[in-house]
N, C-alpha and C. Protein backbone atom coordinates (compact mmCIF):
# COMPACT_ATOMS: atom_id res chain seq x y z
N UNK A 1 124.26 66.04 135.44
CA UNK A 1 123.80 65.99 136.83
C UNK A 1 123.52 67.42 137.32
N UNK A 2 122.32 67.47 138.17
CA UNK A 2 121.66 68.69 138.41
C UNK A 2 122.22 69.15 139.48
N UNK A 3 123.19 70.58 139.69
CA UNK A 3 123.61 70.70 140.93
C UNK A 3 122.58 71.51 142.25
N UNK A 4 123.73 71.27 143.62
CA UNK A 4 122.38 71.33 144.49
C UNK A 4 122.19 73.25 143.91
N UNK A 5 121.37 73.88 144.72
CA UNK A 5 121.52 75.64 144.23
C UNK A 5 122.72 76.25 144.31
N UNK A 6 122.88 76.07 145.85
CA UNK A 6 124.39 77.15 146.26
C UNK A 6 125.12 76.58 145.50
N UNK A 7 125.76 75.21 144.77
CA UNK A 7 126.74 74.90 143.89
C UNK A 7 126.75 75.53 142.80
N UNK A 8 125.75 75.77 142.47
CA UNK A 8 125.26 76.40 141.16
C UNK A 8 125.93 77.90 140.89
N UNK A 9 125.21 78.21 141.94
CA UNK A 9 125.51 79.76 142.28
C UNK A 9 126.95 80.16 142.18
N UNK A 10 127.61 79.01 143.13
CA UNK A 10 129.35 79.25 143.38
C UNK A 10 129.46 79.02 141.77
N UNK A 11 129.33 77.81 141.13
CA UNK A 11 129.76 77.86 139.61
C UNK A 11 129.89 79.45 138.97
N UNK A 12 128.80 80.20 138.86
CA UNK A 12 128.46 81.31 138.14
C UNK A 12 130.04 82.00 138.46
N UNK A 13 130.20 81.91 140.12
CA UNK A 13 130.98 83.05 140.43
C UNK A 13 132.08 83.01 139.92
N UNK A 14 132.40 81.65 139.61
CA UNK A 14 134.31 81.25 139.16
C UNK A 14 134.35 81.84 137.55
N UNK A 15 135.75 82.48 137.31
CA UNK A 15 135.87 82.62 135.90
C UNK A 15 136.74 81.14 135.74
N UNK A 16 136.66 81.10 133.83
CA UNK A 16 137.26 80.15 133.11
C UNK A 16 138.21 80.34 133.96
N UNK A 17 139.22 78.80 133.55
CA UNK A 17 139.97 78.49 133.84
C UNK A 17 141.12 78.82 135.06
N UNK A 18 140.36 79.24 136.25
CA UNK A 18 141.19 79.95 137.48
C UNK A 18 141.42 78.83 138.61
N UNK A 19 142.39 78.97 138.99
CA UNK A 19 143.55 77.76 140.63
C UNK A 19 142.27 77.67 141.35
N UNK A 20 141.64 76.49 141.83
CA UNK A 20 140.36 75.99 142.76
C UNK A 20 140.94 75.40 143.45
N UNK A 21 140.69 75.61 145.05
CA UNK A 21 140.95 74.81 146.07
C UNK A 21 139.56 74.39 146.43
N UNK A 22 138.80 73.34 146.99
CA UNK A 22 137.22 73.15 147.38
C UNK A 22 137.90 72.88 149.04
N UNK A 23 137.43 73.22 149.92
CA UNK A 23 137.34 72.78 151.30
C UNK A 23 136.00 72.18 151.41
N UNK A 24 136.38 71.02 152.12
CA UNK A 24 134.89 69.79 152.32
C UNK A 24 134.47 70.21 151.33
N UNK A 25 135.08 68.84 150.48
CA UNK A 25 134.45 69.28 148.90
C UNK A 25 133.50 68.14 148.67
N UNK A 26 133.58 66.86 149.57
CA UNK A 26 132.29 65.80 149.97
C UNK A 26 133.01 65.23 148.75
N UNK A 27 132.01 64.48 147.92
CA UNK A 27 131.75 63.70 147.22
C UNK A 27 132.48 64.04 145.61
N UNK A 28 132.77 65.72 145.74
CA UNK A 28 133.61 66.13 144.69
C UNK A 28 132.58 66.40 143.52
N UNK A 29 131.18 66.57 143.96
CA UNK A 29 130.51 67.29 142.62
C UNK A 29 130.45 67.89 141.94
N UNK A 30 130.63 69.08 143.01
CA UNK A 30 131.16 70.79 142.33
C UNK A 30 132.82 70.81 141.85
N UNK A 31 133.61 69.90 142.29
CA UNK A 31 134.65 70.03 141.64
C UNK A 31 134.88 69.22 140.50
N UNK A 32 134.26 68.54 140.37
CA UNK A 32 134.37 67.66 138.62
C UNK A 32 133.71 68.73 137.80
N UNK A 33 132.47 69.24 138.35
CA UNK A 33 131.56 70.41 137.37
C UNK A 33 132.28 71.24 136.95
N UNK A 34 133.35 71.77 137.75
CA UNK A 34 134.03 73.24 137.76
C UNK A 34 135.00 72.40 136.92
N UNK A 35 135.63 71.07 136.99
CA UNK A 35 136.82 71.28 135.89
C UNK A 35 136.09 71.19 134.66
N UNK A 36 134.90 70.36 134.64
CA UNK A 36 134.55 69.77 133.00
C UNK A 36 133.64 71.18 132.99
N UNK A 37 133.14 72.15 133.29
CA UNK A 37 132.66 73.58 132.72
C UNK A 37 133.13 74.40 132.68
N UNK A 38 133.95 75.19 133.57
CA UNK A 38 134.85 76.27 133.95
C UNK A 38 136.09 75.87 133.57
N UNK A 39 136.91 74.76 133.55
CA UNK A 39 138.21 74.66 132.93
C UNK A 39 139.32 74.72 133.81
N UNK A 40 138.91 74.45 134.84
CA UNK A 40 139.82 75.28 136.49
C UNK A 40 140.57 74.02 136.43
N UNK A 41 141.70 74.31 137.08
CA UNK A 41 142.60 73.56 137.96
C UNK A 41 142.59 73.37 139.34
N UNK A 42 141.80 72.53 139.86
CA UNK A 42 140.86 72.47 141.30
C UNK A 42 141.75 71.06 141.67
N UNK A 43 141.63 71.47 142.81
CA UNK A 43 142.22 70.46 143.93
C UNK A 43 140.87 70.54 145.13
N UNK A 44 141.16 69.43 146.45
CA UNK A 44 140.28 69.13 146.89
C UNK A 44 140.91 68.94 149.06
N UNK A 45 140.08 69.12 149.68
CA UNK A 45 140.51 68.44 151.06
C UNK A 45 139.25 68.07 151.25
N UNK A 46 139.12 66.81 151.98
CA UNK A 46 138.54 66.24 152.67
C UNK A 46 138.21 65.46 153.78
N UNK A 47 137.39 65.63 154.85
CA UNK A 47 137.63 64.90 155.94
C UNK A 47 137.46 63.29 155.93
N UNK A 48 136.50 62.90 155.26
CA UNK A 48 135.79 61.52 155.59
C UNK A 48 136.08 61.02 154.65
N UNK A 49 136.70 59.30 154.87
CA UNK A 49 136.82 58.91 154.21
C UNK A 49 136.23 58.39 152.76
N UNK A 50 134.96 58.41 153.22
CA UNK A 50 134.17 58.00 152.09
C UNK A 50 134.02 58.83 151.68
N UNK A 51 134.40 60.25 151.53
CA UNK A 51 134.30 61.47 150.21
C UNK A 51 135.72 61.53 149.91
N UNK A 52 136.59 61.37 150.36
CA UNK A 52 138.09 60.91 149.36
C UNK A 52 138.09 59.68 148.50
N UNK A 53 137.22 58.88 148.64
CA UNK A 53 137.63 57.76 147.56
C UNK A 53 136.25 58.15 146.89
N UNK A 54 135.35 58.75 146.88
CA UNK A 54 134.29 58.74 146.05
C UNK A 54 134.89 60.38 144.72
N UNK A 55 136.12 60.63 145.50
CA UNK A 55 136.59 61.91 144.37
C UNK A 55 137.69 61.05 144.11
N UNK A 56 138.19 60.40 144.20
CA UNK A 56 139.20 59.37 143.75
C UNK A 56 138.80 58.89 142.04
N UNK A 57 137.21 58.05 143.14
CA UNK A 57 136.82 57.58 141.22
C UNK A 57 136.52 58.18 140.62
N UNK A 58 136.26 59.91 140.84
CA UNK A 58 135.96 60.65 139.91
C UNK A 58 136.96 61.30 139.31
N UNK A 59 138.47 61.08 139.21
CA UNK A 59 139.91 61.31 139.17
C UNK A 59 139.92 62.64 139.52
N UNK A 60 139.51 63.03 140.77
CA UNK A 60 140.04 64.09 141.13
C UNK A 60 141.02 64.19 141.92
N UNK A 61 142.13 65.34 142.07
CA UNK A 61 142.89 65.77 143.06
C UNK A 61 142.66 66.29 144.19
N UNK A 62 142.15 64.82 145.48
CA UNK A 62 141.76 64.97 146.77
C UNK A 62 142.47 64.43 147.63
N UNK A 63 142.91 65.55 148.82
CA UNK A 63 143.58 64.69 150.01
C UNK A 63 143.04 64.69 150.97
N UNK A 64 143.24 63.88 151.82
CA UNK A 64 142.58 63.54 153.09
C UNK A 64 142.99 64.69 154.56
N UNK A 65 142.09 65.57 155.32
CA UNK A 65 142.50 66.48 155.86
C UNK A 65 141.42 66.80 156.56
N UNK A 66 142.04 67.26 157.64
CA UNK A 66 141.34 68.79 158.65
C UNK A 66 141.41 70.16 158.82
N UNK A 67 140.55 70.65 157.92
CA UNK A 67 140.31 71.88 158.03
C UNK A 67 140.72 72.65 159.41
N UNK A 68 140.32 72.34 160.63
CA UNK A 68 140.79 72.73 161.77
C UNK A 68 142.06 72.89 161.93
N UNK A 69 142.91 71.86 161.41
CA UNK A 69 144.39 72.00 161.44
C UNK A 69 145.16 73.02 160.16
N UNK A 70 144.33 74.10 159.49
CA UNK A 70 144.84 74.90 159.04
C UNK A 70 145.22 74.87 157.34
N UNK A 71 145.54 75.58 156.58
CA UNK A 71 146.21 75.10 155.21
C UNK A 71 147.75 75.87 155.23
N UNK A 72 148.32 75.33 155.81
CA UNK A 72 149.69 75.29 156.33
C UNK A 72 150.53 75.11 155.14
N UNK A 73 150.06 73.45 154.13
CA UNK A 73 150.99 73.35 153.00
C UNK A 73 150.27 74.24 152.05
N UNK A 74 149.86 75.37 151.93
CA UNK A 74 149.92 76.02 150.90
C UNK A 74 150.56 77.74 151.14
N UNK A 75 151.24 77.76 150.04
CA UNK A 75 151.40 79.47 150.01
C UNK A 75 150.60 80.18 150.10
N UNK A 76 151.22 81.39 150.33
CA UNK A 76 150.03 83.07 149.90
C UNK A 76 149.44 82.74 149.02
N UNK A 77 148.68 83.23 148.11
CA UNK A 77 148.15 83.32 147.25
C UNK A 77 147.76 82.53 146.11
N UNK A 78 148.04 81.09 146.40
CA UNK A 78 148.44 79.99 145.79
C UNK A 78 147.13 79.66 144.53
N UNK A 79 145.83 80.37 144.95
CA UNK A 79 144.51 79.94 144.50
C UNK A 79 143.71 80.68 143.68
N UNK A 80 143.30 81.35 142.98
CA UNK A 80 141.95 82.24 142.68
C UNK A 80 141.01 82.40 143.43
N UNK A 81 140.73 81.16 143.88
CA UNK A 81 139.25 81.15 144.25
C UNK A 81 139.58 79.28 145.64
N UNK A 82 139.64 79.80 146.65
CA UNK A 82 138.98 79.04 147.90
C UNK A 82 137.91 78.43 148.26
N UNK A 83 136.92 77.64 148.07
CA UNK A 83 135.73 77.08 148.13
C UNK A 83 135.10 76.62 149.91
N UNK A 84 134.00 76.93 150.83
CA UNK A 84 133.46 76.39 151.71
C UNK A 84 131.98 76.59 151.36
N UNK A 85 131.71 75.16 151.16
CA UNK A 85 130.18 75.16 150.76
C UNK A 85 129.53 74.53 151.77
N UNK A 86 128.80 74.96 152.18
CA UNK A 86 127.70 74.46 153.88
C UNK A 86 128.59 73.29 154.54
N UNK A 87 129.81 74.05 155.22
CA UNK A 87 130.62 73.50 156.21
C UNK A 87 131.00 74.54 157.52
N UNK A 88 130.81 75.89 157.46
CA UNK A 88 131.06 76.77 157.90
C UNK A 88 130.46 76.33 159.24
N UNK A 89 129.20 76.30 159.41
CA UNK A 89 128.48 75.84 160.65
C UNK A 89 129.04 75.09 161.30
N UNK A 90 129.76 74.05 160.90
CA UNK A 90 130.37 72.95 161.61
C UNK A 90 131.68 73.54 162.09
N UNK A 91 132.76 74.22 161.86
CA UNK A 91 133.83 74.14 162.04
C UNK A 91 134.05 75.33 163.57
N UNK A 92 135.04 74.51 164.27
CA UNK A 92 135.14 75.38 165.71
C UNK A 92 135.56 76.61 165.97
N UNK A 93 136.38 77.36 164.74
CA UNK A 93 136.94 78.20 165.09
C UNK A 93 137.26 79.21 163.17
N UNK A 94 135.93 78.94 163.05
CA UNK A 94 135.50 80.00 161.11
C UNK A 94 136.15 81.25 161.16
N UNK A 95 136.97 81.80 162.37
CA UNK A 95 137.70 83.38 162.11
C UNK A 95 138.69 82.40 161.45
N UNK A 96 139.75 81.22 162.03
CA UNK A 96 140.81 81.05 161.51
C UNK A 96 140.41 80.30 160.32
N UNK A 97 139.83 79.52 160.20
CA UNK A 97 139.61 79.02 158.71
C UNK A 97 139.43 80.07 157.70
N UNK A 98 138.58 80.88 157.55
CA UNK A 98 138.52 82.38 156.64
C UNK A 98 139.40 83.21 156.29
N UNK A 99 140.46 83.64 157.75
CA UNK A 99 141.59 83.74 157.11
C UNK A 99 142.73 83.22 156.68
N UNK A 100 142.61 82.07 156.67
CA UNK A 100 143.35 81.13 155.72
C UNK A 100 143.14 80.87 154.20
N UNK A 101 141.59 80.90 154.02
CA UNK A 101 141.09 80.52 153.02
C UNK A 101 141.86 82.13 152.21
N UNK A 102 141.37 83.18 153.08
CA UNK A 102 141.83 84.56 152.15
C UNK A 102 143.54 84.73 152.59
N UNK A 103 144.02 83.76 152.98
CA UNK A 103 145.74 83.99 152.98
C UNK A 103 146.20 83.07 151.13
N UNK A 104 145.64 81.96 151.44
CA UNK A 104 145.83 80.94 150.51
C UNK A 104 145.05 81.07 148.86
N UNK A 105 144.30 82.23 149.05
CA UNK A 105 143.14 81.96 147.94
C UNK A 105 143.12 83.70 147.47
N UNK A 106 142.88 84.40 146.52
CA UNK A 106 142.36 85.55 145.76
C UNK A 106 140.98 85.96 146.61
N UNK A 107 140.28 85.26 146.57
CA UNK A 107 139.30 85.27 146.91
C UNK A 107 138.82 83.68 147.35
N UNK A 108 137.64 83.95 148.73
CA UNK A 108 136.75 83.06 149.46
C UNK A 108 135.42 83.21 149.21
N UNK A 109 135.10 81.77 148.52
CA UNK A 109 133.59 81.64 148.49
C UNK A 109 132.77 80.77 149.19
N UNK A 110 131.98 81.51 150.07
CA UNK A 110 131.35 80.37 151.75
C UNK A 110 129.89 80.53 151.02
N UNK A 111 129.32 79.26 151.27
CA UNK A 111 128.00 79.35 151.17
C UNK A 111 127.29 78.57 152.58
N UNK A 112 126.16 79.11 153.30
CA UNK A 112 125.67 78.56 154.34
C UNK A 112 124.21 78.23 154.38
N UNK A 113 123.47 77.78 155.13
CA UNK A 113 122.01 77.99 155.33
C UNK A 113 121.73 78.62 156.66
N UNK A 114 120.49 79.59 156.11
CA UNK A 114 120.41 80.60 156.84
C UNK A 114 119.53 80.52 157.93
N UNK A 115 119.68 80.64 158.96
CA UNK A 115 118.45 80.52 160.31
C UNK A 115 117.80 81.43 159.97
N UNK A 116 117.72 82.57 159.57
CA UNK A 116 116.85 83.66 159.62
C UNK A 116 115.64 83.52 159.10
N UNK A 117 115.88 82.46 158.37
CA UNK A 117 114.61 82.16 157.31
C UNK A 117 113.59 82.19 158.46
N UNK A 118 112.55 82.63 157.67
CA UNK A 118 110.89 83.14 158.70
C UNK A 118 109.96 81.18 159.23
N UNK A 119 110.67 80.64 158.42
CA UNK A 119 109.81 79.23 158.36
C UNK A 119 110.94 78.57 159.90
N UNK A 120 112.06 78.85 160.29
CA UNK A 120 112.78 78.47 161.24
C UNK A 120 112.18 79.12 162.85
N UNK A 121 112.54 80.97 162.18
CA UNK A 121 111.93 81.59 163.46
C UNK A 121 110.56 81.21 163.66
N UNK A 122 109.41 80.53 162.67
CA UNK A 122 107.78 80.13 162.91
C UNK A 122 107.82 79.31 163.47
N UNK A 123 109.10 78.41 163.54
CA UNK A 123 109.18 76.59 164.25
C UNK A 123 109.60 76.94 165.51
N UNK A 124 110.76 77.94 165.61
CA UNK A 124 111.17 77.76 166.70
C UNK A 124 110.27 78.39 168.07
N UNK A 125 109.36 79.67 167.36
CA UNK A 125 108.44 80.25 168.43
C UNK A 125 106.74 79.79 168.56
N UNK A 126 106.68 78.69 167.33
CA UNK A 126 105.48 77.67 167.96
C UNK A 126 105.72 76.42 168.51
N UNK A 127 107.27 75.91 168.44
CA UNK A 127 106.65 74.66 168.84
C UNK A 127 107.95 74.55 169.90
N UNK A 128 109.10 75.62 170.26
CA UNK A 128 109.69 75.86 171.48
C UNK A 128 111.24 74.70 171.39
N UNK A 129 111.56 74.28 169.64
CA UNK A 129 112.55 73.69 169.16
C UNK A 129 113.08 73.63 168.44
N UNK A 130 114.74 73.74 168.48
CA UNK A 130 115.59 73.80 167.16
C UNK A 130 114.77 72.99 166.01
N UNK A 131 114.45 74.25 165.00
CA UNK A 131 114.26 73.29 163.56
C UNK A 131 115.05 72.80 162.84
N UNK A 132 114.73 71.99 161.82
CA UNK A 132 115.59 71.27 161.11
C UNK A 132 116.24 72.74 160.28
N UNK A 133 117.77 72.38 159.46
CA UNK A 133 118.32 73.65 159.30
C UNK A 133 118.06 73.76 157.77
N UNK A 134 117.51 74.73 157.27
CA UNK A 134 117.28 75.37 155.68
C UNK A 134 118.42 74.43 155.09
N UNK A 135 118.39 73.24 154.03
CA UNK A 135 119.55 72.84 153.13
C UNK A 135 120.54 71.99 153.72
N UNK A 136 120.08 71.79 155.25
CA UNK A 136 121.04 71.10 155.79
C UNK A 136 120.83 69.70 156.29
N UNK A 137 120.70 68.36 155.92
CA UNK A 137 120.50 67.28 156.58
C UNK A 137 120.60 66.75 157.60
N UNK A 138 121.42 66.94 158.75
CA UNK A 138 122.05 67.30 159.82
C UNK A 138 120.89 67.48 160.71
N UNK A 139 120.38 66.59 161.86
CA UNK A 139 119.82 67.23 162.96
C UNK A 139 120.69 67.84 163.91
N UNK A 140 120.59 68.77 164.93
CA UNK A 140 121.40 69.00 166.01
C UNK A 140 122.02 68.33 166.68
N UNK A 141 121.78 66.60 166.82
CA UNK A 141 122.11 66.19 167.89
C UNK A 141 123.45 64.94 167.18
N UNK A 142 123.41 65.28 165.61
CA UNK A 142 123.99 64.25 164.86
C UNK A 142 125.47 64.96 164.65
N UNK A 143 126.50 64.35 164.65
CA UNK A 143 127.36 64.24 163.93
C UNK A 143 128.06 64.24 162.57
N UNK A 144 128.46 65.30 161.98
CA UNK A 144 129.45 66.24 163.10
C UNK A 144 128.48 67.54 163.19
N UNK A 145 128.24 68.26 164.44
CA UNK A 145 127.22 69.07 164.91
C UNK A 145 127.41 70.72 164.40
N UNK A 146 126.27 71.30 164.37
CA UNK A 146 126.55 72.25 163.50
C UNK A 146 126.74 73.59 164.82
N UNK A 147 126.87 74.76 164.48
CA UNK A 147 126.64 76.13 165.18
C UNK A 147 125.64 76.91 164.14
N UNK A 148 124.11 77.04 164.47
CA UNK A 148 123.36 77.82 164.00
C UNK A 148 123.63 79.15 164.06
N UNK A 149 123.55 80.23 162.54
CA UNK A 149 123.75 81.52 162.80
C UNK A 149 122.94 81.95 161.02
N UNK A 150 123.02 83.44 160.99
CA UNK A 150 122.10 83.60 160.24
C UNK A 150 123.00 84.64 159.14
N UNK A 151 121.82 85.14 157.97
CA UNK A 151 122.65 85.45 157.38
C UNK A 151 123.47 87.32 158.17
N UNK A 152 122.69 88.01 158.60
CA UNK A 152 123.00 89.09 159.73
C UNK A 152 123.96 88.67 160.50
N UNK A 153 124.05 87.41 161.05
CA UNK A 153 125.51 87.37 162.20
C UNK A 153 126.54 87.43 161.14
N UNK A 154 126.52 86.76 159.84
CA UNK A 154 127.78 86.26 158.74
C UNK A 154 128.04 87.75 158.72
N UNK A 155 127.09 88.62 158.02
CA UNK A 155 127.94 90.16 157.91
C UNK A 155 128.09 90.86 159.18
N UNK A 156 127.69 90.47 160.34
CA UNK A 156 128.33 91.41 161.00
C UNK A 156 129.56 91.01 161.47
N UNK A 157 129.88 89.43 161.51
CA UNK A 157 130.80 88.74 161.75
C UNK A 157 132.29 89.19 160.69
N UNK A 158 131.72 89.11 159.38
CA UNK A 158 132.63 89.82 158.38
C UNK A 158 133.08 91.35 158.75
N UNK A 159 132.27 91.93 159.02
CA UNK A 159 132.52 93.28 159.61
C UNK A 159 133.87 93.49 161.08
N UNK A 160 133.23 92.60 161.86
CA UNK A 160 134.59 92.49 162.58
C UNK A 160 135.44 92.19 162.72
N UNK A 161 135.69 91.22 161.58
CA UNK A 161 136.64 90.45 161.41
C UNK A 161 137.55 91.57 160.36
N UNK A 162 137.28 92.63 159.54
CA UNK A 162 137.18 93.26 158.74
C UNK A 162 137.67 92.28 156.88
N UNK A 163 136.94 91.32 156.90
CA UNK A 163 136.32 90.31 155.35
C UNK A 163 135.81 91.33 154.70
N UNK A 164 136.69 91.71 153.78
CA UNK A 164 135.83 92.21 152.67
C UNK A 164 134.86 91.71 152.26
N UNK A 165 133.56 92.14 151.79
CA UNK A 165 132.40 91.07 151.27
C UNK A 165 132.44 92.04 149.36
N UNK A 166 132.60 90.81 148.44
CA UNK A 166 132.75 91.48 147.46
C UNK A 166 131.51 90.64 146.88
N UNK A 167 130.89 90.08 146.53
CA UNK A 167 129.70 89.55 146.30
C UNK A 167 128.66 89.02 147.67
N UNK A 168 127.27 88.86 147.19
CA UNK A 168 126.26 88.21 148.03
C UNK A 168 125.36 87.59 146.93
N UNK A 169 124.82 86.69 146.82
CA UNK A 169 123.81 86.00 146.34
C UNK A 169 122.92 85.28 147.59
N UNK A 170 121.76 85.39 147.14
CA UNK A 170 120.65 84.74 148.11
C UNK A 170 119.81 84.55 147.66
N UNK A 171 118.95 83.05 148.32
CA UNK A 171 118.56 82.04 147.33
C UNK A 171 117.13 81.52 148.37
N UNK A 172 116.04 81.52 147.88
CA UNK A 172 114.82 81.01 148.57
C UNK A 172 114.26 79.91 147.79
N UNK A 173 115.07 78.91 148.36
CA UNK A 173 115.14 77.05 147.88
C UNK A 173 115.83 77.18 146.31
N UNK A 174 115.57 76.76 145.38
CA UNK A 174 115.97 76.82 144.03
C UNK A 174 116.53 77.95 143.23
N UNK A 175 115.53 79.24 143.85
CA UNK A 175 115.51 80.32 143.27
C UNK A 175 116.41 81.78 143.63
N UNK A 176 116.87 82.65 142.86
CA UNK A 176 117.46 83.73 143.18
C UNK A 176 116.34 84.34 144.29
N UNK A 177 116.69 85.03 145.55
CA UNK A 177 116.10 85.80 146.17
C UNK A 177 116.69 87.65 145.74
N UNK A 178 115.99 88.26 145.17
CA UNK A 178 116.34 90.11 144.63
C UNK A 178 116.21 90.68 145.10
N UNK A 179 115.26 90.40 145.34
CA UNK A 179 114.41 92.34 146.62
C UNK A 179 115.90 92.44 147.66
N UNK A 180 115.89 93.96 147.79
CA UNK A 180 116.59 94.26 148.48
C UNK A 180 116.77 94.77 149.68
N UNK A 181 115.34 94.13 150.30
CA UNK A 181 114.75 94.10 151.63
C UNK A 181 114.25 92.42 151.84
N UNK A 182 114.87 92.28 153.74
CA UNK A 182 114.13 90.72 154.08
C UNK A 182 114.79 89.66 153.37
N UNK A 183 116.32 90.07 152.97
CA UNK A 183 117.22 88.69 152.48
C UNK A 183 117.30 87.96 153.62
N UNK A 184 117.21 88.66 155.12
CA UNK A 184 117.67 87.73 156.14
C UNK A 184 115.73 86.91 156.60
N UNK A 185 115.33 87.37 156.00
CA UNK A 185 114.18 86.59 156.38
C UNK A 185 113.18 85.66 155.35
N UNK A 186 113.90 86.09 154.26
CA UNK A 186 112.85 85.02 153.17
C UNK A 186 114.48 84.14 152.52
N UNK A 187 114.56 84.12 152.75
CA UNK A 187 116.71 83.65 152.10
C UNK A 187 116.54 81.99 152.54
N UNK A 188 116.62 81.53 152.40
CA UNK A 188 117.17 79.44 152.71
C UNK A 188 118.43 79.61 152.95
N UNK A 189 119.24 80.04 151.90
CA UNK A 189 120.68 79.82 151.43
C UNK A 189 121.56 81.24 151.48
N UNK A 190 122.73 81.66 151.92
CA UNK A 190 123.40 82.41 151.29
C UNK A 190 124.85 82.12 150.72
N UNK A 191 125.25 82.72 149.85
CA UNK A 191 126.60 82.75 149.20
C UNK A 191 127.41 84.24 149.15
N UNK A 192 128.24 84.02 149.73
CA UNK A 192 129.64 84.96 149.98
C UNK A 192 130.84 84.94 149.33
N UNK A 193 130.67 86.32 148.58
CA UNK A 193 132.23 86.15 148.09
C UNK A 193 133.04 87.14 148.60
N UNK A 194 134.22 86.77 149.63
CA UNK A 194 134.96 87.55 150.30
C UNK A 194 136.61 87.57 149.63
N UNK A 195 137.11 89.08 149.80
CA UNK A 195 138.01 89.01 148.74
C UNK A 195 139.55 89.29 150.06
N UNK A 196 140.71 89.19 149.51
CA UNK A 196 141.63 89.42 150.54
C UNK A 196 142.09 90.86 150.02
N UNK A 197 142.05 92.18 150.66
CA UNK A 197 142.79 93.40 149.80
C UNK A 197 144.02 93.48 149.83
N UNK A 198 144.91 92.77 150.23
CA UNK A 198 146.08 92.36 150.40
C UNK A 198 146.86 92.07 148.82
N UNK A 199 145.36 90.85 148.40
CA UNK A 199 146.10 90.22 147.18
C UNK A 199 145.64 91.38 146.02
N UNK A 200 145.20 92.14 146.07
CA UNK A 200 144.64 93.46 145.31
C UNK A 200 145.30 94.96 144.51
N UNK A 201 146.40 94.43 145.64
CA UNK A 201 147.63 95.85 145.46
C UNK A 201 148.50 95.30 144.66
């Protein structure tokens, strides 16, 4: 099974066999991939019911949960690697989720879709309305509702938050985006790998 890009991408980033937590891990794609390729020991939270029993039949280790309410049952450092793959937008309050993910995890890997993309700012200043979001199915007005932001707010947001950013990948639909000018404007997708320097020393 063909994964979506940013899954892909996150794959690359994980080494063999390292502790996976997935936050809104959905349907549990990327976490069956990551055990049967990478070799990881991945666990799972999920909100909706119908993505806990659809990682059920895929015998994965998923519990039923709200991200909002914190990762409380886990220790420091409990993880390698923390997973948020295009959920970030949705959640009310991404300073405390992030640093949870980097209390609980080695490292945090967020992947989002990016407003900046030039085909969003073309929609939004010809036709005077939220466009549909780069990668995201989700209209604005649907449930559960997103917060549009781009890939420039994520680093400056990291910046104040002071998130280490130890990787970036960026992706224009399928493909790696390189140039190292106009990621925030030709980009669909980005992927973040933020590290805790805490767990470093």
């Amino acid at each position: 099974m063909m994964l979506r890009s940013d899954l892909q991408t996150i794959t690359e980033l994980i080494a063999d066999g390292s502790k996976v937590l997935d936050l809104g891990c959905g349907d549990g794609v990327l976490l069956e991939s990551l055990i049967q390729n990478k070799h990881v020991r991945g666990r799972g939270i999920e909100l909706s019911e119908a993505g806990v029993l659809a990682c059920v039949k895929r015998g994965l280790s998923v519990r039923q949960g709200d991200l909002e309410e914190g990762l409380a049952d886990y220790p420091d450092a409990s993880f390698d690697y923390v997973i948020l793959s295009q959920t970030l937008p949705f959640v009310d309050n991404p300073g405390h989720i992030l640093s949870e993910m980097l209390r609980v995890g080695r490292q945090a890997i967020v992947s989002f879709s990016n407003w900046g993309y030039w085909r969003c700012r073309y929609y939004l200043l010809t036709h005077g309305r939220i466009p549909q979001a780069p990668d995201l199915p989700q209209a604005w007005y649907n449930t559960p509702r997103w917060q549009a932001f781009t890939i420039a707010d994520f680093s400056r947001f990291c910046r104040q938050q002071h998130f280490s950013i130890s990787r970036q990948v960026f992706l224009s639909g399928d493909h790696r985006y390189t140039r190292r000018r106009f990621k925030n404007l030709f980009s669909t997708t980005a992927v973040f790998c933020l590290e805790n320097s805490e767990h470093q020393k």
